[in-house]
PDB file of N, CA and C in Angstrom:
ATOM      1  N   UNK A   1       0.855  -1.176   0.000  1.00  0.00           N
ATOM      2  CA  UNK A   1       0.000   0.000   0.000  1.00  0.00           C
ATOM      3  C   UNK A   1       0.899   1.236   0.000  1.00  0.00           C
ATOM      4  N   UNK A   2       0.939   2.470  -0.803  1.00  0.00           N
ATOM      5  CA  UNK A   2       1.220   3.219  -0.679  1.00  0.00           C
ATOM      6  C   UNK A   2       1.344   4.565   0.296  1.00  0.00           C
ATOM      7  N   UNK A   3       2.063   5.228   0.570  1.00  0.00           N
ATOM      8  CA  UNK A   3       1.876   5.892   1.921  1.00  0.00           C
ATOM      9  C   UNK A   3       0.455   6.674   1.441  1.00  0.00           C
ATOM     10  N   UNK A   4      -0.035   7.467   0.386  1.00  0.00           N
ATOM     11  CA  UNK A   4      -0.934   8.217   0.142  1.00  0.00           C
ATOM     12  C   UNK A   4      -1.629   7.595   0.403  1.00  0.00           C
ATOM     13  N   UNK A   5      -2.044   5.839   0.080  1.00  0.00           N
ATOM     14  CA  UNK A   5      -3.064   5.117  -0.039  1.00  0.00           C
ATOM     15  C   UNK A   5      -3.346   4.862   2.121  1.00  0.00           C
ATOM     16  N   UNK A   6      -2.140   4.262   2.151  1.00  0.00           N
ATOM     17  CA  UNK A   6      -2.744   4.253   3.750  1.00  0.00           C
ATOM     18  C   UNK A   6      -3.183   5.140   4.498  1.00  0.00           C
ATOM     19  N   UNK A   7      -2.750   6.730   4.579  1.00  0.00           N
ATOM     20  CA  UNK A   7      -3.030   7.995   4.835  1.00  0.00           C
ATOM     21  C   UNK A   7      -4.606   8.327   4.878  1.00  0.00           C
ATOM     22  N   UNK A   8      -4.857   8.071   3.677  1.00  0.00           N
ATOM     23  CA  UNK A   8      -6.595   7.679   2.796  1.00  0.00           C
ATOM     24  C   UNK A   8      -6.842   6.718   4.163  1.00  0.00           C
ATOM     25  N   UNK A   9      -6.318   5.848   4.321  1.00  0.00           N
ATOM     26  CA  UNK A   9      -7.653   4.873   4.851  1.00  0.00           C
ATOM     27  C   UNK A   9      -7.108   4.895   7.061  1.00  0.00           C
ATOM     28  N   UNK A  10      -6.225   5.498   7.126  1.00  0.00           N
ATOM     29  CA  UNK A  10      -5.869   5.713   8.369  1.00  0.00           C
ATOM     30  C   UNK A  10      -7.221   7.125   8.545  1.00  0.00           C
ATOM     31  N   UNK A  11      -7.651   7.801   7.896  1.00  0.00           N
ATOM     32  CA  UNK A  11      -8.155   8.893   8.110  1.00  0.00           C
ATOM     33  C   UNK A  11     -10.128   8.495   7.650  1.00  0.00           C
ATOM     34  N   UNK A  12      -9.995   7.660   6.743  1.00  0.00           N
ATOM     35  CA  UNK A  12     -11.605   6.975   7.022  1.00  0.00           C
ATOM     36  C   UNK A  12     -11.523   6.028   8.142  1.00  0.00           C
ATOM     37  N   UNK A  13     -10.263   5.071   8.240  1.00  0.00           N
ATOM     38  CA  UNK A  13     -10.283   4.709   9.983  1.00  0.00           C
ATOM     39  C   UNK A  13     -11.022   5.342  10.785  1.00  0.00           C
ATOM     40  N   UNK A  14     -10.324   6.037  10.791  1.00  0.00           N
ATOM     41  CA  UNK A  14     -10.345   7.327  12.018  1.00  0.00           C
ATOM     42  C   UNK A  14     -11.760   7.719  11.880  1.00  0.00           C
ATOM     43  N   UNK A  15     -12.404   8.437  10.895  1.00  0.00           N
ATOM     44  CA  UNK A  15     -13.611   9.093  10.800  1.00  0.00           C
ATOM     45  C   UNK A  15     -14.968   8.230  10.831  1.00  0.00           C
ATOM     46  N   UNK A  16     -14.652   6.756  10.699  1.00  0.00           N
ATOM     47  CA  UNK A  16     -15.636   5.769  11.159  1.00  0.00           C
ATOM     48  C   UNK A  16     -15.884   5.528  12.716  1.00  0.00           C
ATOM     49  N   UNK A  17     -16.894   5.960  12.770  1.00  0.00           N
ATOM     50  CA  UNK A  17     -16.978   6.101  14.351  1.00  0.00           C
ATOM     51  C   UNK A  17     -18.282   4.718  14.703  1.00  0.00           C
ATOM     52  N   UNK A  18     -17.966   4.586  15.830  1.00  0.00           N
ATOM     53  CA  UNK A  18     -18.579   2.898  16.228  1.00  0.00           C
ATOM     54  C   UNK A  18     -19.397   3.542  17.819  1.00  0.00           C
ATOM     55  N   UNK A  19     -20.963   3.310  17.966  1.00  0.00           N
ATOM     56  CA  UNK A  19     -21.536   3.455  18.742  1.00  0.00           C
ATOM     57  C   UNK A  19     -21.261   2.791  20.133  1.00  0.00           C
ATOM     58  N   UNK A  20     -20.238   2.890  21.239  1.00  0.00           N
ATOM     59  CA  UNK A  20     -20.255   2.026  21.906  1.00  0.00           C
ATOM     60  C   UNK A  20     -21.331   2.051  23.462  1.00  0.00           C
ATOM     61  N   UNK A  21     -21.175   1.022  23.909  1.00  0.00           N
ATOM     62  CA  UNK A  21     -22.228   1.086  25.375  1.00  0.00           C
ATOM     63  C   UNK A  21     -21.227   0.642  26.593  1.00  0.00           C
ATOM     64  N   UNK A  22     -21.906   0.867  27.685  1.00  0.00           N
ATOM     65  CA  UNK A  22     -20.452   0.422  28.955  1.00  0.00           C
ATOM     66  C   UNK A  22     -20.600  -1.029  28.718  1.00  0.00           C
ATOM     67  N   UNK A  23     -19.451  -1.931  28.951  1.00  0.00           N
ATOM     68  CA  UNK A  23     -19.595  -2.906  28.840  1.00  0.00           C
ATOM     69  C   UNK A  23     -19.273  -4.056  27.667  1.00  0.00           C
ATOM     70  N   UNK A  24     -19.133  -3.073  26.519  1.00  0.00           N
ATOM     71  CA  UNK A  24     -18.787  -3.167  25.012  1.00  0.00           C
ATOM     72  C   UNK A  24     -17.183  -3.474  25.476  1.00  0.00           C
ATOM     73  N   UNK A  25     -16.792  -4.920  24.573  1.00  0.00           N
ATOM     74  CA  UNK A  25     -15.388  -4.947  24.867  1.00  0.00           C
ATOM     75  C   UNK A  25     -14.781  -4.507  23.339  1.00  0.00           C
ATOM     76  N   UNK A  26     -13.292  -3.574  23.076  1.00  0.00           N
ATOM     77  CA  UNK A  26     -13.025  -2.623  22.646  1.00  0.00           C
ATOM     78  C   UNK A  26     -11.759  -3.056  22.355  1.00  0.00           C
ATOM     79  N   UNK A  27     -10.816  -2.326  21.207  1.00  0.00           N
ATOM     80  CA  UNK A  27      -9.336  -2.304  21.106  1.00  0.00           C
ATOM     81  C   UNK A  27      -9.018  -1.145  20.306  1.00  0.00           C
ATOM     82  N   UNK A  28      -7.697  -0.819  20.447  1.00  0.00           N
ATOM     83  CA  UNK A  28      -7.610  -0.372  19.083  1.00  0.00           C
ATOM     84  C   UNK A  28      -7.671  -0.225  17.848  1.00  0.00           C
ATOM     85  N   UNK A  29      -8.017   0.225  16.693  1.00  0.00           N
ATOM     86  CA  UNK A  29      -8.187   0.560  15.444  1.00  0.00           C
ATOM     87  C   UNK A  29      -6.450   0.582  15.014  1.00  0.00           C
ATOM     88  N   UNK A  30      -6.494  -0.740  13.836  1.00  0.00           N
ATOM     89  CA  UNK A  30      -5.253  -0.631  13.185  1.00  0.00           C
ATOM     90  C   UNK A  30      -4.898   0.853  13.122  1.00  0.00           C
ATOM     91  N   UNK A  31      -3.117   1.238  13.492  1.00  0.00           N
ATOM     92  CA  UNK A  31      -2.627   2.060  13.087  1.00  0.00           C
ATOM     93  C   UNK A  31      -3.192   3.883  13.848  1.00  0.00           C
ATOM     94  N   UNK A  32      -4.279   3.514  14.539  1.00  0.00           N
ATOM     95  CA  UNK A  32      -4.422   4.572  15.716  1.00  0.00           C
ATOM     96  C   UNK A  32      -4.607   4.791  17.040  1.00  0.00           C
ATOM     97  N   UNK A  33      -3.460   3.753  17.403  1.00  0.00           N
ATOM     98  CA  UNK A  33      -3.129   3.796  19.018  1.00  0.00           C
ATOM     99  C   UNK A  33      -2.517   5.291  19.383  1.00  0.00           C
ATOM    100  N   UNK A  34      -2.716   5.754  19.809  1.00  0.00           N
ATOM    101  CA  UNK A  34      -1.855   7.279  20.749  1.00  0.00           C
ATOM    102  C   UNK A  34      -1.579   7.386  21.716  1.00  0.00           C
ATOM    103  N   UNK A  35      -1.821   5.846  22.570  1.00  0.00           N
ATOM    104  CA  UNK A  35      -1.162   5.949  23.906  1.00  0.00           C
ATOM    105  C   UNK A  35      -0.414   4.654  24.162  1.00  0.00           C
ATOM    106  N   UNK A  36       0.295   4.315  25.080  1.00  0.00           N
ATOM    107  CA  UNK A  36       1.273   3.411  25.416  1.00  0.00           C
ATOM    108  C   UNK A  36       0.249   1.931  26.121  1.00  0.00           C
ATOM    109  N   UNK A  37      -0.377   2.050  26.476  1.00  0.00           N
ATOM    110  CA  UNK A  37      -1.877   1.068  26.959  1.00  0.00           C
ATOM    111  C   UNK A  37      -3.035   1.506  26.423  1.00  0.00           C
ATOM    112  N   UNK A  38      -3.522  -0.001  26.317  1.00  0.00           N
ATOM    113  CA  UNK A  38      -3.192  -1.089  25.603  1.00  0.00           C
ATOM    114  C   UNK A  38      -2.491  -1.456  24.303  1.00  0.00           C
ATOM    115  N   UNK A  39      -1.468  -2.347  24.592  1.00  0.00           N
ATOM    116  CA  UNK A  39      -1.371  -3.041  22.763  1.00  0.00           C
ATOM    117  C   UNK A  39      -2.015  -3.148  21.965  1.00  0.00           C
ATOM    118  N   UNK A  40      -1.606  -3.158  20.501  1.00  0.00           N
ATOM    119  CA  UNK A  40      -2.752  -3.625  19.741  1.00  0.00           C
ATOM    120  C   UNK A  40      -3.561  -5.080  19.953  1.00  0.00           C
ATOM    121  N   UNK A  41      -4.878  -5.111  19.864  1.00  0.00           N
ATOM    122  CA  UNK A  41      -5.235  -6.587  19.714  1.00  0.00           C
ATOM    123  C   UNK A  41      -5.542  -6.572  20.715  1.00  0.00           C
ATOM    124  N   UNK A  42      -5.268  -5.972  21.934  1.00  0.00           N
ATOM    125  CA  UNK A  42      -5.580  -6.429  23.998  1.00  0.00           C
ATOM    126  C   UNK A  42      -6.774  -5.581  23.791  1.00  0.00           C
ATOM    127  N   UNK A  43      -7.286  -6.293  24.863  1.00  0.00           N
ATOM    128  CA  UNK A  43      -8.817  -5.433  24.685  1.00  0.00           C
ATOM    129  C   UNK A  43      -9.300  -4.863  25.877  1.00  0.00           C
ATOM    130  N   UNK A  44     -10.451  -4.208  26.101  1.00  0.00           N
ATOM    131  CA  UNK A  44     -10.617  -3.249  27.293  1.00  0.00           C
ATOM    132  C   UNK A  44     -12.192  -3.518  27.363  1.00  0.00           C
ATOM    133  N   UNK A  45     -12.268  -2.857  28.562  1.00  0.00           N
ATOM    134  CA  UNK A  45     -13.691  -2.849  28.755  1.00  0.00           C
ATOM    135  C   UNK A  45     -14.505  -1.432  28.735  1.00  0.00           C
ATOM    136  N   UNK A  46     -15.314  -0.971  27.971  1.00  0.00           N
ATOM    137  CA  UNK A  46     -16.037   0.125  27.919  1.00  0.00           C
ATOM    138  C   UNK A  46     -16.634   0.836  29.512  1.00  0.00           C
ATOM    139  N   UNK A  47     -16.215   1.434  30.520  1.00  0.00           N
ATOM    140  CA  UNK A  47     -17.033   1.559  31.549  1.00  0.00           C
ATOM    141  C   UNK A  47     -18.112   2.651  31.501  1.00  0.00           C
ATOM    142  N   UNK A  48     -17.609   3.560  30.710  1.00  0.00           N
ATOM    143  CA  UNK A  48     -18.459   4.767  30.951  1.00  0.00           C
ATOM    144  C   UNK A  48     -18.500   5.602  29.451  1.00  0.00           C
ATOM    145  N   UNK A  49     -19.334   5.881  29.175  1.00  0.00           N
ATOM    146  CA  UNK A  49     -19.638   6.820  27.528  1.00  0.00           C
ATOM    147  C   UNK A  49     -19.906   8.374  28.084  1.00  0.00           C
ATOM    148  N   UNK A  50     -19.144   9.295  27.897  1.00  0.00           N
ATOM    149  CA  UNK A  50     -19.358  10.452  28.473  1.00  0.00           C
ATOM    150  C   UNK A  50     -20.593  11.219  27.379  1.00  0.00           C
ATOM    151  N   UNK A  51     -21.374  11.849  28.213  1.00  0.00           N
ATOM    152  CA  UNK A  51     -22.285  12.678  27.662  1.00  0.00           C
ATOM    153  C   UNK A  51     -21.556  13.947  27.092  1.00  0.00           C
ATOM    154  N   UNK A  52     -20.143  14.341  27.908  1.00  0.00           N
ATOM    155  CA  UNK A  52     -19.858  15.768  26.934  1.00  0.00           C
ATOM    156  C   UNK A  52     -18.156  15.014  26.821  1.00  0.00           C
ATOM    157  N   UNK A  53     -17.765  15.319  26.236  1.00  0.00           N
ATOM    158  CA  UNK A  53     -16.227  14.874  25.694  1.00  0.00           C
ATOM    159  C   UNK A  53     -15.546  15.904  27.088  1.00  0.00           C
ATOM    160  N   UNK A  54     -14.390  15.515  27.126  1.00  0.00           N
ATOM    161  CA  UNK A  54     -13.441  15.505  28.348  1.00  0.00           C
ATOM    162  C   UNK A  54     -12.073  15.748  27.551  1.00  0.00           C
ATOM    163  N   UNK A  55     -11.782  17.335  28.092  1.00  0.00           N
ATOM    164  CA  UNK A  55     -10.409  17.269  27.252  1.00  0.00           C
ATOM    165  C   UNK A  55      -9.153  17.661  28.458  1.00  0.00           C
ATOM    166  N   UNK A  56      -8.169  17.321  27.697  1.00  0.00           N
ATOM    167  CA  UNK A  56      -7.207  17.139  28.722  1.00  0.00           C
ATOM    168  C   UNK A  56      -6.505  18.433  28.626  1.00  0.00           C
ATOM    169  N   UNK A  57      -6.518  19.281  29.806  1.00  0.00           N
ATOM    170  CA  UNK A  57      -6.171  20.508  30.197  1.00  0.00           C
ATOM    171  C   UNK A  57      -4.438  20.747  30.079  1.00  0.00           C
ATOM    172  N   UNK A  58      -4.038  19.657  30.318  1.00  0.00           N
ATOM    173  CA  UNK A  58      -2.371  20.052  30.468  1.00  0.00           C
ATOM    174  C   UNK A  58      -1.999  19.588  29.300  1.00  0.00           C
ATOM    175  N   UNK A  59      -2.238  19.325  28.174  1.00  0.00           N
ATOM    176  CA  UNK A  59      -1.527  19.321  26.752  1.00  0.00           C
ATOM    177  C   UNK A  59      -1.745  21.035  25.904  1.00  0.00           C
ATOM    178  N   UNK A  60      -0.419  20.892  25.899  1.00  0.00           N
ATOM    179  CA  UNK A  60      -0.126  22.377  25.095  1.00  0.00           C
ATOM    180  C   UNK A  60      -0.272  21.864  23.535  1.00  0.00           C
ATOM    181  N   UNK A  61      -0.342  23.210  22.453  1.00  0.00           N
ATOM    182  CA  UNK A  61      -0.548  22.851  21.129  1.00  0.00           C
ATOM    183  C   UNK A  61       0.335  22.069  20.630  1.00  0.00           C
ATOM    184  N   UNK A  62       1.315  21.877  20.515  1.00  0.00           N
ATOM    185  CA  UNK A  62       2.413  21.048  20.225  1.00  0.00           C
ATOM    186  C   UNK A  62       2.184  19.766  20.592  1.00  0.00           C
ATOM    187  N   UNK A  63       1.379  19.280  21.469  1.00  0.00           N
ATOM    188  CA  UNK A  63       1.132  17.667  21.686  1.00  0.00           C
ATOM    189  C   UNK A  63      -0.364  17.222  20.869  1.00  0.00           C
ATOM    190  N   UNK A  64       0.206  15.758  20.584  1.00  0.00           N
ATOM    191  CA  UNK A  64      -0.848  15.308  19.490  1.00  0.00           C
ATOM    192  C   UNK A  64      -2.496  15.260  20.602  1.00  0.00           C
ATOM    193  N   UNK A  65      -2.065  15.322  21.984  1.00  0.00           N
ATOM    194  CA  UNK A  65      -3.442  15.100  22.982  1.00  0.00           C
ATOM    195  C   UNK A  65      -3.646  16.534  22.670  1.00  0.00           C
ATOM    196  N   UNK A  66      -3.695  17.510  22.536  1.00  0.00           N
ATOM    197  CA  UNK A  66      -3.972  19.036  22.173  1.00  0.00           C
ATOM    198  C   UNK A  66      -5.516  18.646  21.665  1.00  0.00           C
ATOM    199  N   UNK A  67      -6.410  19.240  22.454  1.00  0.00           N
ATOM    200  CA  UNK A  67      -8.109  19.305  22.285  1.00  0.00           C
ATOM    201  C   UNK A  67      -8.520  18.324  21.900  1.00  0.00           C
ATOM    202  N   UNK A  68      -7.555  16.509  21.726  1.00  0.00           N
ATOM    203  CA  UNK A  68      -8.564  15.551  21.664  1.00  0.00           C
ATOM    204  C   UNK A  68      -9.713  15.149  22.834  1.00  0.00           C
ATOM    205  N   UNK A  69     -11.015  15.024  21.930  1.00  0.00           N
ATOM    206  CA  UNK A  69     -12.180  14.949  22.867  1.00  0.00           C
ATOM    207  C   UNK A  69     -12.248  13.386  22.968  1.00  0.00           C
ATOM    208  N   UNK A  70     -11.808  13.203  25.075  1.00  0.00           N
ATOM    209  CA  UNK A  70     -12.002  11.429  25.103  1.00  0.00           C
ATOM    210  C   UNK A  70     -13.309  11.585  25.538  1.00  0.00           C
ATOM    211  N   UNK A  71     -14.186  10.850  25.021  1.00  0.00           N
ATOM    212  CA  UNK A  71     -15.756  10.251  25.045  1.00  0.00           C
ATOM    213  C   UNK A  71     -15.591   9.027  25.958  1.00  0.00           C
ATOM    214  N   UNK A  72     -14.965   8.404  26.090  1.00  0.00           N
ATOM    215  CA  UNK A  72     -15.279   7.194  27.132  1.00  0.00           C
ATOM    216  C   UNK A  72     -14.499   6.910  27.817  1.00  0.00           C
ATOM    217  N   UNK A  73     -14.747   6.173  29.291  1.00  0.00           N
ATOM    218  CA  UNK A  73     -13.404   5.487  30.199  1.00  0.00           C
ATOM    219  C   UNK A  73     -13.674   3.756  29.885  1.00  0.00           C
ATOM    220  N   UNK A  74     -12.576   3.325  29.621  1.00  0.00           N
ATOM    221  CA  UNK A  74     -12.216   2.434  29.679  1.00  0.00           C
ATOM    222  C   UNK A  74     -11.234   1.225  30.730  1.00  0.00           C
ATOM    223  N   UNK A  75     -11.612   0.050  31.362  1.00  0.00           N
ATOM    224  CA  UNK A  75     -10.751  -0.552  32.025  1.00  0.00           C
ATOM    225  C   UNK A  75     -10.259  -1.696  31.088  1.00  0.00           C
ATOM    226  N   UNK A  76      -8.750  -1.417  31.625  1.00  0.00           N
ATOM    227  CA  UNK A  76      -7.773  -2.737  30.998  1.00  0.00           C
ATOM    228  C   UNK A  76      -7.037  -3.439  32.169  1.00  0.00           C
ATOM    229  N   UNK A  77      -6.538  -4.271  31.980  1.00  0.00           N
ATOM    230  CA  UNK A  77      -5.714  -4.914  33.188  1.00  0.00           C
ATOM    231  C   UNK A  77      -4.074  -4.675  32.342  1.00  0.00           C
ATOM    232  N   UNK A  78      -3.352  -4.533  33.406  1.00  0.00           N
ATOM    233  CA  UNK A  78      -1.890  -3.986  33.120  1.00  0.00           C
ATOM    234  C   UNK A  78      -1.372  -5.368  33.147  1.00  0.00           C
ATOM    235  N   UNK A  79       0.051  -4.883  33.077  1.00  0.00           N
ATOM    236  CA  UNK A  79       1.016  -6.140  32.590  1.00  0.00           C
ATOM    237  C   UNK A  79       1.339  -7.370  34.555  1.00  0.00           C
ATOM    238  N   UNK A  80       0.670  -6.243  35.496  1.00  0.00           N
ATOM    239  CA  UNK A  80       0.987  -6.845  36.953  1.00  0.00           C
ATOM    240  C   UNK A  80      -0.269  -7.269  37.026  1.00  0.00           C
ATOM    241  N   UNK A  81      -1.606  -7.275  36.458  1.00  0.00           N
ATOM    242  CA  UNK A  81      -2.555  -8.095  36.623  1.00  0.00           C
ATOM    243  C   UNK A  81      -3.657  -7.166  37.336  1.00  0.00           C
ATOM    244  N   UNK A  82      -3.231  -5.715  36.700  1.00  0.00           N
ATOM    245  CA  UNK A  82      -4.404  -4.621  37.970  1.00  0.00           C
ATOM    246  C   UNK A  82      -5.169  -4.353  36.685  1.00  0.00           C
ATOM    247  N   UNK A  83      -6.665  -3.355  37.573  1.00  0.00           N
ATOM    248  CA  UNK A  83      -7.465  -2.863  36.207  1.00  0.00           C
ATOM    249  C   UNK A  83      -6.789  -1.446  36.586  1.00  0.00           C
ATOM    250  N   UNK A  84      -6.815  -0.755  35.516  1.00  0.00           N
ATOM    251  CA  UNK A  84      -6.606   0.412  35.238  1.00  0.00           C
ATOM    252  C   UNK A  84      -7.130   0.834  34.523  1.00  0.00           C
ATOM    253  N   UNK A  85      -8.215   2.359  34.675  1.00  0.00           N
ATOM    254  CA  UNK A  85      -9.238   3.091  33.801  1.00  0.00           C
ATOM    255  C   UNK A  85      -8.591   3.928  33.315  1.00  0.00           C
ATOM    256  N   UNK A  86      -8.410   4.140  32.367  1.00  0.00           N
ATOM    257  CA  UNK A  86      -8.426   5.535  31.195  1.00  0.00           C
ATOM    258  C   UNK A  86      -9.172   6.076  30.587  1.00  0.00           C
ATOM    259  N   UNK A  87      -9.290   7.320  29.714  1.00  0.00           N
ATOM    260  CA  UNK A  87      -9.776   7.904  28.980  1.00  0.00           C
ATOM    261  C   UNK A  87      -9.437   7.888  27.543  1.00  0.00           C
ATOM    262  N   UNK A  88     -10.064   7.537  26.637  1.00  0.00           N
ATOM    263  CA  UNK A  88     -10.281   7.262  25.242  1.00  0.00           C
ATOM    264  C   UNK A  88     -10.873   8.297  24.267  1.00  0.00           C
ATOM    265  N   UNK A  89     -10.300   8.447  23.167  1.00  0.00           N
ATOM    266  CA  UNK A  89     -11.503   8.991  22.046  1.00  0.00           C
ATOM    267  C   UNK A  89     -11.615   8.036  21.473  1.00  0.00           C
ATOM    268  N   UNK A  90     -12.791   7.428  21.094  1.00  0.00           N
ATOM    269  CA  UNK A  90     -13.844   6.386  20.775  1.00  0.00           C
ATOM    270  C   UNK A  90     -13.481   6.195  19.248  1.00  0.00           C
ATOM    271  N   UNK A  91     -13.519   7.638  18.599  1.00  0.00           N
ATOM    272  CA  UNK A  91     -12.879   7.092  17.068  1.00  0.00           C
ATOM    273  C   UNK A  91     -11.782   6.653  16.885  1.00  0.00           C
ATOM    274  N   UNK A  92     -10.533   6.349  17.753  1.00  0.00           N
ATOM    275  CA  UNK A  92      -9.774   5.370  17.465  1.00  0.00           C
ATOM    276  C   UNK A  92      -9.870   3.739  17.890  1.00  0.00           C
ATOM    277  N   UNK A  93     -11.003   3.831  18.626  1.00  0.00           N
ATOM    278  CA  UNK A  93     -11.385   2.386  18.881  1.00  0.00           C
ATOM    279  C   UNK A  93     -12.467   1.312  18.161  1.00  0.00           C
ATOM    280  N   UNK A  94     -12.298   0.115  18.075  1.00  0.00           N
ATOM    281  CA  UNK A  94     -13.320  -0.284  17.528  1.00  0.00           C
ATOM    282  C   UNK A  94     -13.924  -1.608  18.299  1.00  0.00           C
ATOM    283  N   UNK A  95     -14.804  -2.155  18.207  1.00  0.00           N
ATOM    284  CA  UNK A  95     -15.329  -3.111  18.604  1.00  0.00           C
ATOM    285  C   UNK A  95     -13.984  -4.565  18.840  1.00  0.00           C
ATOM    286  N   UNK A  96     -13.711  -5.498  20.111  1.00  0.00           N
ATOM    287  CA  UNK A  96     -12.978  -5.899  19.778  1.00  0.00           C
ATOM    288  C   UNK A  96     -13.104  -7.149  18.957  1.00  0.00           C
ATOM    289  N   UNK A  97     -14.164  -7.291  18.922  1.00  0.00           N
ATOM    290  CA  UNK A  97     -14.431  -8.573  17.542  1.00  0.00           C
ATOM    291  C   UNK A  97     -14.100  -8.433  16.080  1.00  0.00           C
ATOM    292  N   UNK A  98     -13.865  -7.092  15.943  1.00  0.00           N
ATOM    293  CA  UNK A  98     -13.341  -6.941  14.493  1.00  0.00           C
ATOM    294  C   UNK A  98     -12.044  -6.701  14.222  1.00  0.00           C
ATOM    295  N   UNK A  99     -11.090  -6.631  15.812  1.00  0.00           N
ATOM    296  CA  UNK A  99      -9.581  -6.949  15.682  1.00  0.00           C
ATOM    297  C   UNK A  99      -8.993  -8.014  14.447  1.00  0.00           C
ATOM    298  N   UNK A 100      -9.643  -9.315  14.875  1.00  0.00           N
ATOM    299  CA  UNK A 100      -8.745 -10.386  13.498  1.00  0.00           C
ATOM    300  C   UNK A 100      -9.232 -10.088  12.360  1.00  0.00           C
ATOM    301  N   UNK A 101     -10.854  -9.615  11.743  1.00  0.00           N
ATOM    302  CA  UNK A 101     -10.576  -9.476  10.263  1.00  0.00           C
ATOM    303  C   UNK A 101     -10.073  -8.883   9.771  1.00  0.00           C
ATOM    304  N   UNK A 102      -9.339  -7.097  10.993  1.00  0.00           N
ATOM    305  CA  UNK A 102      -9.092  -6.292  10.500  1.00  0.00           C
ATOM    306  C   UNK A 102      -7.426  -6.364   9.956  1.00  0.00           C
ATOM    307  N   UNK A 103      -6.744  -7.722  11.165  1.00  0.00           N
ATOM    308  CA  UNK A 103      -5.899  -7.979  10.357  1.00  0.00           C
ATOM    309  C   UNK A 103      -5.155  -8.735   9.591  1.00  0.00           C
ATOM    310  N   UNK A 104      -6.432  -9.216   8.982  1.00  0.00           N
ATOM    311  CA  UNK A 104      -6.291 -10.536   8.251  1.00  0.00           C
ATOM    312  C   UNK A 104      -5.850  -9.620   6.812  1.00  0.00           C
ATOM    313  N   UNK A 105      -6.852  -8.476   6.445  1.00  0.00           N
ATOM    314  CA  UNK A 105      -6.869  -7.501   5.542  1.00  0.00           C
ATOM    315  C   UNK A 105      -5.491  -7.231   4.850  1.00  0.00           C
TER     316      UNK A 105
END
């Protein structure tokens, strides 16, 4: 695939957005992870769908978190076996049942 060509589809990635509910188990979207947890393919649990997006106050313009709106918290279990909740924007996530076709592709 060409870089133009993946660019193209990293950005309809991205702009396909997936309705989720608490409880919905979740992963990343090939190619738009932005944080260090979870891996690709590990999956999380949906806890909470925010009614207004939640932006993170201490990123200056220069960081790629700069006015991303996270819509949901999510729990994962870490590499010591704890849950740990974060905050997500939802359009880089997708359902985690569509992890293997996506990379079978």
């Amino acid at each position: 695939m060409s870089d133009l060509s993946r660019l193209s589809q990293l950005a309809e990635d991205y702009l396909r957005e997936h309705r989720f509910q608490r409880g919905d188990l979740v992963t990343w979207k090939p190619g738009l992870r932005n944080r260090k947890m979870p891996d690709y393919g590990e999956p999380m649990v949906v806890v909470e769908v925010l009614d207004e997006p939640v932006y993170d106050q201490t990123a200056d313009s220069g960081s790629p978190y700069f006015r991303e709106p996270l819509t949901v918290r999510c729990l994962l279990v870490d590499e010591d076996g704890d849950a740990l909740v974060f905050y997500y924007d939802a359009r880089r996530l997708m359902p985690y049942g569509d992890w293997r076709s996506s990379v079978a592709n």
